[in-house]
C-alpha atoms as a PDB file:
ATOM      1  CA  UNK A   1      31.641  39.004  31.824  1.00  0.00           C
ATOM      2  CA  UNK A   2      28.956  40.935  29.433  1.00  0.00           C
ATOM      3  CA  UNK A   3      30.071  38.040  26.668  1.00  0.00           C
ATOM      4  CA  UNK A   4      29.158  35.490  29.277  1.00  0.00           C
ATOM      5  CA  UNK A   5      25.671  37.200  29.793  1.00  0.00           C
ATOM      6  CA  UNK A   6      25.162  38.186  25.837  1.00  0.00           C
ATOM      7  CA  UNK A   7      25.943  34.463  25.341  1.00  0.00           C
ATOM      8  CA  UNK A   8      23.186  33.083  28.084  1.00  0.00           C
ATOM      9  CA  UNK A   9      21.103  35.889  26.750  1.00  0.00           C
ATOM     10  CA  UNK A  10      21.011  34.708  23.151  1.00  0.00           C
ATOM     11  CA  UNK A  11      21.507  30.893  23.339  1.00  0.00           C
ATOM     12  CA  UNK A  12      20.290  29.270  26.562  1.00  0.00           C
ATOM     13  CA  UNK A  13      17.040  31.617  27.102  1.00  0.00           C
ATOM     14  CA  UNK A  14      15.651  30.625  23.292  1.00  0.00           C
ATOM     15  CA  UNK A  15      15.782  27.140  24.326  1.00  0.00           C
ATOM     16  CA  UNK A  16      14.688  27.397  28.204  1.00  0.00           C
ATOM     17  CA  UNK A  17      11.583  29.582  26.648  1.00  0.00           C
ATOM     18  CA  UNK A  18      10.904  26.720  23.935  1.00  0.00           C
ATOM     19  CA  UNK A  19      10.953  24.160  26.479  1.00  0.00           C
ATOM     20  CA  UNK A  20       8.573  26.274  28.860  1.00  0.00           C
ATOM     21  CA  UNK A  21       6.110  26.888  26.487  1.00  0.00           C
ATOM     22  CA  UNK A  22       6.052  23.648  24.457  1.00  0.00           C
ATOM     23  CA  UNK A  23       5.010  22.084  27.702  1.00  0.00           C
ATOM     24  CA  UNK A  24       2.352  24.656  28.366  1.00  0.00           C
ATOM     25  CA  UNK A  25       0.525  23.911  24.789  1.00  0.00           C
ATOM     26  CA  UNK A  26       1.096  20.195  25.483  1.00  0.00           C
ATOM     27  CA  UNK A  27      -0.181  20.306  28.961  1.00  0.00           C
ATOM     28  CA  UNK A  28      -3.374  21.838  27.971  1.00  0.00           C
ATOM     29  CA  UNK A  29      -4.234  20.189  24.763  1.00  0.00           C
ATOM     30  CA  UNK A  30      -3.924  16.859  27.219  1.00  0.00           C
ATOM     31  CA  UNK A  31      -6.408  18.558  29.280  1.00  0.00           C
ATOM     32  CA  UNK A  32      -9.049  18.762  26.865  1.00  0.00           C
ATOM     33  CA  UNK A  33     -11.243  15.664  27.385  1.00  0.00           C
ATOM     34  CA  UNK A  34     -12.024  15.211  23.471  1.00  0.00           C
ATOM     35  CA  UNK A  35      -8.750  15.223  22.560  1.00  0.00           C
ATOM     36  CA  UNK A  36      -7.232  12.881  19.556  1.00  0.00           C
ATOM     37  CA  UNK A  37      -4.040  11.775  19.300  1.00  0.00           C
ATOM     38  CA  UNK A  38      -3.193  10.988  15.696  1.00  0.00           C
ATOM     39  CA  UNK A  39       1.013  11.050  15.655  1.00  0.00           C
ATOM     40  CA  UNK A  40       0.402   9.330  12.140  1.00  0.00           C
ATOM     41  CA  UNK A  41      -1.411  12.077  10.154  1.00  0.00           C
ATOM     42  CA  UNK A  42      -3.472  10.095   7.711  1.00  0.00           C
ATOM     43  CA  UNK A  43      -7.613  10.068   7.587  1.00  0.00           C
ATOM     44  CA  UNK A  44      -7.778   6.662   9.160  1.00  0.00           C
ATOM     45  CA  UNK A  45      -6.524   3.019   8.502  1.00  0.00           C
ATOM     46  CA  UNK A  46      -7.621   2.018   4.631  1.00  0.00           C
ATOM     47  CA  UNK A  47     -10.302  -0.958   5.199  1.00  0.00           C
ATOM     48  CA  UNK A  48      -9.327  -3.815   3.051  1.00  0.00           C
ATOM     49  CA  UNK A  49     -12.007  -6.887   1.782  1.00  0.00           C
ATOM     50  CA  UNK A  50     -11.663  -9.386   0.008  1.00  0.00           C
ATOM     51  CA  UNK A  51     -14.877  -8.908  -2.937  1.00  0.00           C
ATOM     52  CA  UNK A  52     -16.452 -10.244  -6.034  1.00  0.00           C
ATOM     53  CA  UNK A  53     -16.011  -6.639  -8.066  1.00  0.00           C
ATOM     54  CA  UNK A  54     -12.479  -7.583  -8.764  1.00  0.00           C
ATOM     55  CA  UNK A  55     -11.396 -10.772 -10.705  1.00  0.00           C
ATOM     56  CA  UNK A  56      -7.987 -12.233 -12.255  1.00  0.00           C
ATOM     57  CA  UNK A  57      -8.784 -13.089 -15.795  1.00  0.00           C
ATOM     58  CA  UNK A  58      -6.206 -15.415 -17.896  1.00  0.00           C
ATOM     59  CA  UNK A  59      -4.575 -17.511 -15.055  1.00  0.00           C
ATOM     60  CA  UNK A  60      -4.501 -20.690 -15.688  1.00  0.00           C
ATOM     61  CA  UNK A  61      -4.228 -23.667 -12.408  1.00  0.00           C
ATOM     62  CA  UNK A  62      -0.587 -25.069 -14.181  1.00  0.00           C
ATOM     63  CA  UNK A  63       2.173 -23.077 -15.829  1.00  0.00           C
ATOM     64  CA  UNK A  64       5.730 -24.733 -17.188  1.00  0.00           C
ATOM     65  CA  UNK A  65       8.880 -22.954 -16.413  1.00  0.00           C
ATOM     66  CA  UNK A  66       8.774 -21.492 -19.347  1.00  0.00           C
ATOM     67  CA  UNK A  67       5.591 -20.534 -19.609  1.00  0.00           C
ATOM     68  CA  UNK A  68       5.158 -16.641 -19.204  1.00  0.00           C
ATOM     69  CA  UNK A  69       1.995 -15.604 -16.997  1.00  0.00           C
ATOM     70  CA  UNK A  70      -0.213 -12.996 -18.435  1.00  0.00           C
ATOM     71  CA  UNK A  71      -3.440 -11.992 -16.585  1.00  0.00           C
ATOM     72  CA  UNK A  72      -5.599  -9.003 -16.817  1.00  0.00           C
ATOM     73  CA  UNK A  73      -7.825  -7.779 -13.839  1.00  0.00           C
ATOM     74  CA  UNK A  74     -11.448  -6.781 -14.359  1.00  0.00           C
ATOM     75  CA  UNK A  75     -12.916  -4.862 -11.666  1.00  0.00           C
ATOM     76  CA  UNK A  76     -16.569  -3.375 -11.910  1.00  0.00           C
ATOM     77  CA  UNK A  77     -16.821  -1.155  -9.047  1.00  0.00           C
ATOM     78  CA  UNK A  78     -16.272   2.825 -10.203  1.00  0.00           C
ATOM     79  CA  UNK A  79     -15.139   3.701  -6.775  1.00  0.00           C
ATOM     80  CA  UNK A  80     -11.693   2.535  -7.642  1.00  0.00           C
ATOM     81  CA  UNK A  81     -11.406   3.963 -10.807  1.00  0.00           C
ATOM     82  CA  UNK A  82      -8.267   5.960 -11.277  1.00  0.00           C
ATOM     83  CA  UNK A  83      -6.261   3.827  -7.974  1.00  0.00           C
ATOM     84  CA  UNK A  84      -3.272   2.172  -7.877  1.00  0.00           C
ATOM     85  CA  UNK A  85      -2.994  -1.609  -8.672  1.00  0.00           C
ATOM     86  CA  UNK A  86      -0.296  -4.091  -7.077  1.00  0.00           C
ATOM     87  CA  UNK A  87       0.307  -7.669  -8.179  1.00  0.00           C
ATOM     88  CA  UNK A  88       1.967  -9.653  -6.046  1.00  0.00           C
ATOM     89  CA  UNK A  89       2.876 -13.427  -6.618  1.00  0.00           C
ATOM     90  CA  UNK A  90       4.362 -15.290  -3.263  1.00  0.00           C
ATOM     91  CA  UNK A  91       5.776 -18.468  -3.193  1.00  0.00           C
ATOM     92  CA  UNK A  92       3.745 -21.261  -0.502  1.00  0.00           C
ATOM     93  CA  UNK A  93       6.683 -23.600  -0.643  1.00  0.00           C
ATOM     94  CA  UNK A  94       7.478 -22.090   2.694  1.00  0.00           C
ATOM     95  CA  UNK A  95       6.153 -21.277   5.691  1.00  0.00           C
ATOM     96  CA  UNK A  96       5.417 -18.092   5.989  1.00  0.00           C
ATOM     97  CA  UNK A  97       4.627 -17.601   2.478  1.00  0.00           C
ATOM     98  CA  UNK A  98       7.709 -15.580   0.976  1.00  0.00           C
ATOM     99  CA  UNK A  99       7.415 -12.659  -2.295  1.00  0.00           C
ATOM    100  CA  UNK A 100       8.506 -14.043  -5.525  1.00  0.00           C
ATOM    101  CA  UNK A 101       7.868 -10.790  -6.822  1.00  0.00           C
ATOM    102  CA  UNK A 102       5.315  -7.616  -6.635  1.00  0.00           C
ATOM    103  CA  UNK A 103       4.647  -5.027  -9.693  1.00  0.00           C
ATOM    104  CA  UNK A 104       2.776  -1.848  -8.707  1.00  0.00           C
ATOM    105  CA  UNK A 105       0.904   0.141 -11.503  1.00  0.00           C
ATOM    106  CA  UNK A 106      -0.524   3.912 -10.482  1.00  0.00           C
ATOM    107  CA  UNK A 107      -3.696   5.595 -11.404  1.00  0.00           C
ATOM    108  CA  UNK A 108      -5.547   2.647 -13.597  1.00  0.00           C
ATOM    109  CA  UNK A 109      -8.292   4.349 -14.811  1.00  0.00           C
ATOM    110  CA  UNK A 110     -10.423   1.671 -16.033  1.00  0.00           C
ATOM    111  CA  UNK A 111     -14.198   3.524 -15.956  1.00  0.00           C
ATOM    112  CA  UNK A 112     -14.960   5.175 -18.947  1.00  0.00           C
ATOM    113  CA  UNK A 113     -13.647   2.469 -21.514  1.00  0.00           C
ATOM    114  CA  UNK A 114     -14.478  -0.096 -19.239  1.00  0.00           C
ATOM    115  CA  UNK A 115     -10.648  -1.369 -19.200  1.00  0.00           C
ATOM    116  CA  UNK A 116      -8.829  -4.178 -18.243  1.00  0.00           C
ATOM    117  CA  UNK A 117      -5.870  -3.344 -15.611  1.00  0.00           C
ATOM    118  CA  UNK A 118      -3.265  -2.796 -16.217  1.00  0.00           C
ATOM    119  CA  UNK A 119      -3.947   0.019 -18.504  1.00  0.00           C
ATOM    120  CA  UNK A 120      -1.305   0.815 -21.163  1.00  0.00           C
ATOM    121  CA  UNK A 121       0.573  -2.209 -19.942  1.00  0.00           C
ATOM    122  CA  UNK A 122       0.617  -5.682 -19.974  1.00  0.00           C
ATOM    123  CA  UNK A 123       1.593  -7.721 -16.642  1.00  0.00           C
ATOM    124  CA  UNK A 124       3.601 -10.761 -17.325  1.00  0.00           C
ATOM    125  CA  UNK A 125       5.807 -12.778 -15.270  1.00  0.00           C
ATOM    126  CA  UNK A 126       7.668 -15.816 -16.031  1.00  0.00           C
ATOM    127  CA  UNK A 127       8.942 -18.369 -12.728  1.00  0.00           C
ATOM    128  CA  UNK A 128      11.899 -20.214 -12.924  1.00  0.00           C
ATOM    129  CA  UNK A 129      11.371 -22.909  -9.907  1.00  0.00           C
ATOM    130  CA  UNK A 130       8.936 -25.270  -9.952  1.00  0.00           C
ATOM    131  CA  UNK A 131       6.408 -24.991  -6.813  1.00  0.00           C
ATOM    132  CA  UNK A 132       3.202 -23.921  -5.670  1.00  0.00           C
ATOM    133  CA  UNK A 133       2.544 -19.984  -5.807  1.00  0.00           C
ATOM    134  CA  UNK A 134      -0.522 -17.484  -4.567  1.00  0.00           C
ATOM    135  CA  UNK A 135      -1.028 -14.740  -6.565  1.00  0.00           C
ATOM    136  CA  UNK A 136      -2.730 -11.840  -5.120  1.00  0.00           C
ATOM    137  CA  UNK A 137      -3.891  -8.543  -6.646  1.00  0.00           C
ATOM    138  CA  UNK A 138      -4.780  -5.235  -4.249  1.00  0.00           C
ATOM    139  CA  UNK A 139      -6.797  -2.320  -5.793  1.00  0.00           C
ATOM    140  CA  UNK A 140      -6.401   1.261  -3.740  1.00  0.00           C
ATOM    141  CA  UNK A 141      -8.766   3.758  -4.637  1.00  0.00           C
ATOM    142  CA  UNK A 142      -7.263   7.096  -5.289  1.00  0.00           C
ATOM    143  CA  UNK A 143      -8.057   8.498  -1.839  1.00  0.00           C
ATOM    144  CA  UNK A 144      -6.050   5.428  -0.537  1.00  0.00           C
ATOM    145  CA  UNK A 145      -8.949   4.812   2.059  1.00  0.00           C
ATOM    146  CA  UNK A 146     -10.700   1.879   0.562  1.00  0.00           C
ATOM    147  CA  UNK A 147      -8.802  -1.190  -1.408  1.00  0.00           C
ATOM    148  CA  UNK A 148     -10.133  -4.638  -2.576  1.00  0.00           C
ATOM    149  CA  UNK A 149      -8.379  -8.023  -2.934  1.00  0.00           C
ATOM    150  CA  UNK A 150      -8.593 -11.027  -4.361  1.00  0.00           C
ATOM    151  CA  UNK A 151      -5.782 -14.057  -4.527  1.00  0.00           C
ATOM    152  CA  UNK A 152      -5.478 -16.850  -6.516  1.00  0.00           C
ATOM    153  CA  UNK A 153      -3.321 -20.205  -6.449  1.00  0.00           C
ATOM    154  CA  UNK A 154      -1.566 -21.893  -9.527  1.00  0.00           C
ATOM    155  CA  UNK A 155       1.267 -24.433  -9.364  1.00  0.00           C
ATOM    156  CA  UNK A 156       4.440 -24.023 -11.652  1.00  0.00           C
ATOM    157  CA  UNK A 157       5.819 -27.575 -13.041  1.00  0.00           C
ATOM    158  CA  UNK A 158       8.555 -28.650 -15.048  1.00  0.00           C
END
């Protein structure tokens, strides 16, 4: 009979006690009338535009199959400098619009030698199916709050 006791003792009131008072804090933090619930704990949603400070360079309207495609991305805004960069090309022979393929590059800083992206790399992509493709390139700053887009459409032929 003690084990019995020792057993309720040590096991069941931990979690009975847990229970009691995580429903407590709970009760009064929903209480409070300025409360926030933020179950996500990021700073807010990033706000995303499409704007002028960032531009494909190097893509041409019409590639072959064999054609590689090579573009750089100038972007004149310093807020960005040091984000992270993603390229992603999507094919519009379907509806929705499916990903051919994406490439991500990290930290691009671009400022102080007024770079191209991507820095210390090239980005270059060759399509094998003929078709008409969007490209689109997405610029995070490095607080991941703010990004800019821009897109682009070029058709791949035979």
């Amino acid at each position: 009979m003690a084990v019995q006791n020792t057993a309720l003792l040590v096991f069941l009131l931990p979690v009975v006690l847990s229970i009691l008072f995580g429903t407590l804090v709970l009760a009064d933090a929903l209480n409070q009338p300025d409360r926030e619930l933020n179950m996500w704990q990021f700073n807010g949603a990033r706000s995303s535009i499409y704007s002028d400070d960032i531009k494909i360079q190097n893509l041409l309207t019409n590639y072959s199959i064999s054609q590689s495609i090579d573009i750089e991305i100038q972007v004149s805004d310093p807020d960005f400098d040091c984000g992270d960069l993603y390229i992603t090309i999507f094919s519009l022979e379907s509806s929705p619009k499916e990903v051919f393929s994406q490439n991500g590059f990290f930290s691009q800083c671009f400022v102080r030698d007024n770079l191209t992206l991507p820095t210390e790399d090239v980005f270059s992509e060759k399509i094998d199916t003929k078709g008409k493709y969007e490209i689109e390139v997405e610029l995070i700053d490095k607080h991941h709050k703010k990004t800019i887009t821009t897109s682009s459409e070029f058709i791949v032929t035979k």
